[in-house]
C-alpha atoms as a PDB file:
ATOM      1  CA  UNK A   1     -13.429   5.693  -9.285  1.00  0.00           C
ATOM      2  CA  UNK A   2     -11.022   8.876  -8.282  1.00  0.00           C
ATOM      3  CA  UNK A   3     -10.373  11.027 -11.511  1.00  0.00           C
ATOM      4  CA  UNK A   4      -6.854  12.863 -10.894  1.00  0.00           C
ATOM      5  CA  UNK A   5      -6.137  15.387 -13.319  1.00  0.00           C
ATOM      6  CA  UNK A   6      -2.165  14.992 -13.938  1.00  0.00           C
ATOM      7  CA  UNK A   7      -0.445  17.647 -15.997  1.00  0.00           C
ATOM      8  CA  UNK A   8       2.714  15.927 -17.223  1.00  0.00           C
ATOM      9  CA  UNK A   9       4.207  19.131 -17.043  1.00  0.00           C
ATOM     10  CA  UNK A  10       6.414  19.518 -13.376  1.00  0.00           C
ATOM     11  CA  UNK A  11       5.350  21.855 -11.147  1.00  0.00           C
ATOM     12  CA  UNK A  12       1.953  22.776 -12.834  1.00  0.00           C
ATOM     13  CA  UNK A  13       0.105  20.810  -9.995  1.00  0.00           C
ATOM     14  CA  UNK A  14      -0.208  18.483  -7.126  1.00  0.00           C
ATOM     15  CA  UNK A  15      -2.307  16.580  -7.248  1.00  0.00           C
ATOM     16  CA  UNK A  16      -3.454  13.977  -4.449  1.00  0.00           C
ATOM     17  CA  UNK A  17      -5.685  11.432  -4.324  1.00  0.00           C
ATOM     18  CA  UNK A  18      -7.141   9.708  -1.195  1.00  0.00           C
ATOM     19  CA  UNK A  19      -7.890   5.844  -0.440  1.00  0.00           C
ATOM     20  CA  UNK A  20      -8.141   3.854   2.720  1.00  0.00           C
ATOM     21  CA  UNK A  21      -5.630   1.250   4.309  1.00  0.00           C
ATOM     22  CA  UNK A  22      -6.081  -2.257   2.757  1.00  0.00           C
ATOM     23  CA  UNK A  23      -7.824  -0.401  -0.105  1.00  0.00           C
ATOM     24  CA  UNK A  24      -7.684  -3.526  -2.879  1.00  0.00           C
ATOM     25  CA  UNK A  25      -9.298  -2.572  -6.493  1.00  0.00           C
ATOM     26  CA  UNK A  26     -10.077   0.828  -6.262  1.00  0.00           C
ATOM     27  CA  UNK A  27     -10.112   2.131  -9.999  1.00  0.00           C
ATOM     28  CA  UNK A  28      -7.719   5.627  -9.918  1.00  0.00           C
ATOM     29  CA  UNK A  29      -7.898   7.335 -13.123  1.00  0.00           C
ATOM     30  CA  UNK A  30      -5.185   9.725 -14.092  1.00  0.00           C
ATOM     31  CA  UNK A  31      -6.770  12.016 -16.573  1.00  0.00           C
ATOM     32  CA  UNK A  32      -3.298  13.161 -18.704  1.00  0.00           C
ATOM     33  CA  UNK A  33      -2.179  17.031 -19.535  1.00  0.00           C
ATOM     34  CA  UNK A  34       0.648  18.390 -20.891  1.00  0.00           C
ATOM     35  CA  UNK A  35       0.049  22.433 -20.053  1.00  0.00           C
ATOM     36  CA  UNK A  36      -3.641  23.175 -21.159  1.00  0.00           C
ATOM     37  CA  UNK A  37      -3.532  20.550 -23.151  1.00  0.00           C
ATOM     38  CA  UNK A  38      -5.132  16.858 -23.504  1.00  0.00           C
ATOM     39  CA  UNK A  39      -1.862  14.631 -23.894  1.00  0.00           C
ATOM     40  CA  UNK A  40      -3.361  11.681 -25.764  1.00  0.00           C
ATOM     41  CA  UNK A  41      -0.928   8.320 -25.558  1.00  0.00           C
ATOM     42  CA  UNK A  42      -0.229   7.075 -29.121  1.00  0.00           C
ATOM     43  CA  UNK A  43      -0.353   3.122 -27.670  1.00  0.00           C
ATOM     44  CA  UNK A  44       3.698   2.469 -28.044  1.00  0.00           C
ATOM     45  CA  UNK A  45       4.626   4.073 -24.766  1.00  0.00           C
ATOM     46  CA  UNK A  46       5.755   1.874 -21.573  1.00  0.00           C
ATOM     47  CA  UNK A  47       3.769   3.178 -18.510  1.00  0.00           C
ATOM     48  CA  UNK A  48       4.711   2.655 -14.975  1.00  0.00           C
ATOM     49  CA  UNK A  49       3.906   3.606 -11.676  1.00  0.00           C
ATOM     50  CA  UNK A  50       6.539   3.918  -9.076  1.00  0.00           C
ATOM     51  CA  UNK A  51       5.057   4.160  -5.333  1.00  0.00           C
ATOM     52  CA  UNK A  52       7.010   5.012  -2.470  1.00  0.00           C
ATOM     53  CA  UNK A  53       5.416   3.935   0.921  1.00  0.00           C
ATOM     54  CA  UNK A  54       5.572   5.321   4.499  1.00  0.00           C
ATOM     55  CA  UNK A  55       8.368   2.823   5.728  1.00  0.00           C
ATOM     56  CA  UNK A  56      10.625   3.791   2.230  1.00  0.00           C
ATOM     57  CA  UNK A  57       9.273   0.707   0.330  1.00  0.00           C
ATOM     58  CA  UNK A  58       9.242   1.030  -3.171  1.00  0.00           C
ATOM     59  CA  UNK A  59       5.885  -0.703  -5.592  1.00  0.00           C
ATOM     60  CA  UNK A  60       6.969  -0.939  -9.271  1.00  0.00           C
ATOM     61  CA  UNK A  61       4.044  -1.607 -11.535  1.00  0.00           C
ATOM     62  CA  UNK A  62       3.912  -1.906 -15.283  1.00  0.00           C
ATOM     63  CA  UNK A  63       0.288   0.534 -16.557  1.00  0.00           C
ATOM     64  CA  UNK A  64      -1.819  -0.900 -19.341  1.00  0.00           C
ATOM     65  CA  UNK A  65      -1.676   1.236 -22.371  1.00  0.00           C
ATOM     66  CA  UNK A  66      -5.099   2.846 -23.015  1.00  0.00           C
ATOM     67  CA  UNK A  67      -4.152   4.428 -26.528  1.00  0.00           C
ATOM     68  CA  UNK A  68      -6.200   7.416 -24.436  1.00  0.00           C
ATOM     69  CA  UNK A  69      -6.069   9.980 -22.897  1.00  0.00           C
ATOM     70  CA  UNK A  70      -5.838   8.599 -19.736  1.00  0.00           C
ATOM     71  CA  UNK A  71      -4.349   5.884 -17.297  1.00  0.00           C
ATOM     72  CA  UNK A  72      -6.495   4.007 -14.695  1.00  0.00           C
ATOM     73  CA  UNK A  73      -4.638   1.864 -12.405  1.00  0.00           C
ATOM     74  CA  UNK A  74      -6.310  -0.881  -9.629  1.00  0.00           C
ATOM     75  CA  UNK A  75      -4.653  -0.425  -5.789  1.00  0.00           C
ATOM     76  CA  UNK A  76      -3.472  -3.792  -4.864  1.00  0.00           C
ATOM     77  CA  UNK A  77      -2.979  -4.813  -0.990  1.00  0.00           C
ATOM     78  CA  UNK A  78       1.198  -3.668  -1.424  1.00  0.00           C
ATOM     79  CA  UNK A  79      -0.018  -0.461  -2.488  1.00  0.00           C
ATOM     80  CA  UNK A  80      -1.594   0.880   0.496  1.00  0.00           C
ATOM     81  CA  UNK A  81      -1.255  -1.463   3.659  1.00  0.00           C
ATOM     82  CA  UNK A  82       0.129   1.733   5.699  1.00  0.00           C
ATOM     83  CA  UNK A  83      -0.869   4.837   6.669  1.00  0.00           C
ATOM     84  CA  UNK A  84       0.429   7.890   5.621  1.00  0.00           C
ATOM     85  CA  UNK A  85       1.876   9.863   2.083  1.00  0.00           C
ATOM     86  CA  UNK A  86       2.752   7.210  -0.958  1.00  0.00           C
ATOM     87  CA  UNK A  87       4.600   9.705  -2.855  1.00  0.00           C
ATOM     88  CA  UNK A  88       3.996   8.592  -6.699  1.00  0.00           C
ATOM     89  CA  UNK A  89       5.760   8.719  -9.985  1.00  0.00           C
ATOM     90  CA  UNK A  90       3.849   8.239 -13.157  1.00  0.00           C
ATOM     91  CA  UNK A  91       6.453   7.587 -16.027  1.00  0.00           C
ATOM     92  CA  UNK A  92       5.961   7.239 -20.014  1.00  0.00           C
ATOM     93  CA  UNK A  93       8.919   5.505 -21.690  1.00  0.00           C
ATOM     94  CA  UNK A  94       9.111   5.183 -25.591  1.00  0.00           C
ATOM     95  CA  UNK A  95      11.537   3.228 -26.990  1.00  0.00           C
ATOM     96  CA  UNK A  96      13.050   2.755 -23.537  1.00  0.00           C
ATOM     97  CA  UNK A  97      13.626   6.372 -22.915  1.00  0.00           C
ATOM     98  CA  UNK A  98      11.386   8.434 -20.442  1.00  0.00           C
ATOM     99  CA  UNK A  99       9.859  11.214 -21.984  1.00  0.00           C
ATOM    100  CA  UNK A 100       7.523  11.909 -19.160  1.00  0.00           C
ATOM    101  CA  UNK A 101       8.076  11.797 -15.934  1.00  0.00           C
ATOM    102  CA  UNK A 102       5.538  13.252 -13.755  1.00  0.00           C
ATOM    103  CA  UNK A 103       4.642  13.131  -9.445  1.00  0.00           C
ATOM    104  CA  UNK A 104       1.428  12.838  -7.362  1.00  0.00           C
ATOM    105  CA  UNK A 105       0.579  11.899  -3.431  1.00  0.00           C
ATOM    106  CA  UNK A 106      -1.489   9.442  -2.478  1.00  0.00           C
ATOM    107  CA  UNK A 107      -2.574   9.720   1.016  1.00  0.00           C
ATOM    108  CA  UNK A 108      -3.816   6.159   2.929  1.00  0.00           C
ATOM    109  CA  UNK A 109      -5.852   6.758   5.128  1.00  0.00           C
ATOM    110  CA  UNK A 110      -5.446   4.409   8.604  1.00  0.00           C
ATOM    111  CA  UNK A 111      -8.607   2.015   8.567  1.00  0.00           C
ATOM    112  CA  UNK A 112     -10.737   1.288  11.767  1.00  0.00           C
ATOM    113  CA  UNK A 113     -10.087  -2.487  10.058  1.00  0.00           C
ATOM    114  CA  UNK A 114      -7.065  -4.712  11.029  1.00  0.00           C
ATOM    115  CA  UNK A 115      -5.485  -6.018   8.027  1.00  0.00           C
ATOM    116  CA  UNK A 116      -8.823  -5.495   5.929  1.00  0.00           C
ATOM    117  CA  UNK A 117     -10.772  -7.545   8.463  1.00  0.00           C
ATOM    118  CA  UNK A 118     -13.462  -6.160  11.258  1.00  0.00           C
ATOM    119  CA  UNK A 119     -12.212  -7.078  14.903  1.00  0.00           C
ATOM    120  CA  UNK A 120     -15.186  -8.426  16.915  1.00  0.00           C
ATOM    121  CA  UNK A 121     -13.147  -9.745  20.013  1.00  0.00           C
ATOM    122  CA  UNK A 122     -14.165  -9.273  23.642  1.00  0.00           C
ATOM    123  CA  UNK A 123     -11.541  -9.620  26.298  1.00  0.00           C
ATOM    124  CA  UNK A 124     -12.796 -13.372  27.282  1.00  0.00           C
ATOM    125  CA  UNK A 125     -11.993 -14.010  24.030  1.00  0.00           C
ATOM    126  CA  UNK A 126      -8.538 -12.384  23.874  1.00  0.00           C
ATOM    127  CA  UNK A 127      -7.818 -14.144  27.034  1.00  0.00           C
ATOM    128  CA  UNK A 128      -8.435 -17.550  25.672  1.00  0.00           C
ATOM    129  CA  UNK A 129      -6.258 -16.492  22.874  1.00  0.00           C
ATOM    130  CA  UNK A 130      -3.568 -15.466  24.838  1.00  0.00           C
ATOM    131  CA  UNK A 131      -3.609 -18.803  26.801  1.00  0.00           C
ATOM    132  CA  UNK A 132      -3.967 -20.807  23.593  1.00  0.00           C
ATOM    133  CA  UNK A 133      -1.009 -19.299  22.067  1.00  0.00           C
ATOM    134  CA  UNK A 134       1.259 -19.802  25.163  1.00  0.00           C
ATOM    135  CA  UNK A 135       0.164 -23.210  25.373  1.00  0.00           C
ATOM    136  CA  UNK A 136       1.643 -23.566  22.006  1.00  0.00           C
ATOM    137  CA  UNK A 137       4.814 -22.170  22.466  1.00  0.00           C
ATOM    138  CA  UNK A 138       8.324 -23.936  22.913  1.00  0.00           C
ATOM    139  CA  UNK A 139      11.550 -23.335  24.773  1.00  0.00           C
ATOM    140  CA  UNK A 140      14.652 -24.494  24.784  1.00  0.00           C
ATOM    141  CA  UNK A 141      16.810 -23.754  27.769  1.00  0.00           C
ATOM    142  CA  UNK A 142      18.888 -26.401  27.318  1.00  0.00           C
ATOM    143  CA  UNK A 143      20.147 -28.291  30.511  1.00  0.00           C
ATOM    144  CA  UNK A 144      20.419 -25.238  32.344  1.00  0.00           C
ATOM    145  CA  UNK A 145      18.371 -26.655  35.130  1.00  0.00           C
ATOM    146  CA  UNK A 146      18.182 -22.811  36.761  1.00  0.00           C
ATOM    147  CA  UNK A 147      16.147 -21.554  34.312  1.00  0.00           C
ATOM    148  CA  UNK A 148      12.149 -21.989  35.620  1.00  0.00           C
ATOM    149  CA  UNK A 149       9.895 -23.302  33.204  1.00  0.00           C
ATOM    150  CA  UNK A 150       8.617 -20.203  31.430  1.00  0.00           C
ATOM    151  CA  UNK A 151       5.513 -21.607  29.456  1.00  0.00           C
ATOM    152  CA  UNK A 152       4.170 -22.653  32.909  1.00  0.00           C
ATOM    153  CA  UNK A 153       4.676 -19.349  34.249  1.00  0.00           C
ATOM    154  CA  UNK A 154       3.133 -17.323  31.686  1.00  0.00           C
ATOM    155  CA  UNK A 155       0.238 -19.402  31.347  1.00  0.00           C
ATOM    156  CA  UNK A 156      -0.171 -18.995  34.813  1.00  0.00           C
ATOM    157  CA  UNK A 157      -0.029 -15.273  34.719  1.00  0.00           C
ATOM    158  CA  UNK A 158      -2.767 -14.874  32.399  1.00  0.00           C
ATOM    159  CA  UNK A 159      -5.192 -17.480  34.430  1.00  0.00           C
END
């Protein structure tokens, strides 16, 4: 678990946190400050995280209410599947209206994994690969009888 301490007062601090691409259930916990002070949540407040990714992609998520003095959220597989700067927003509503409103970065870093899973491929078996998937593939040319067949061609190329 990260502990980010978040001082709902803007400008106060920046505070960043760190996980890795295709980083599913890590716990952040966003330890809540307003000034010098512990901001404890009464329990009625709405809390939401806002998370801008790298390619301008916008998470919404509705926070549990803790009645604390902090909120933990889990990252999910939308959260950080790129690398790069989420830039964050940690809002408290009460009776609809924000009262708090507060940013912090959370930098993804890339993972030597692709998509979450370890590559193990050697080229034999990206050649076979390559050959199955052409072997699959389809085209439609029509009746334009100038057109050479493609599929054989490529398969052809890779043997």
């Amino acid at each position: 678990m990260e502990n980010i301490k978040l001082n709902l007062i803007p400008g106060l601090n920046n505070p960043v946190c760190h996980v890795s691409q295709y980083d599913i259930g890590r716990i952040i916990r966003l330890n809540l400050f307003e000034g010098d002070s512990v901001y404890t949540l009464s329990g009625n407040e709405t809390i939401r995280l806002n998370v801008r990714k790298p390619d301008n992609t916008i998470l919404e998520e509705q926070l549990a209410n803790t009645s604390s003095t902090y909120v933990t959220f889990d990252t999910s597989e939308q959260m950080c599947p790129l690398p790069g700067d989420n830039i964050c927003e940690l809002s408290i509503e009460s009776n609809g209206t924000i009262i708090h409103s507060i940013n912090f970065l959370m930098k993804v870093e890339k993972s030597p994994l692709y998509k979450g899973i370890e590559v193990n491929s050697s080229v034999e078996d990206l050649d076979e690969q390559i050959k199955e998937t052409i072997s699959t593939m389809t085209f439609d040319f029509g009746l334009h009888s100038k057109f050479i067949d493609i599929k054989t061609y490529m398969y052809s190329y890779v043997q």
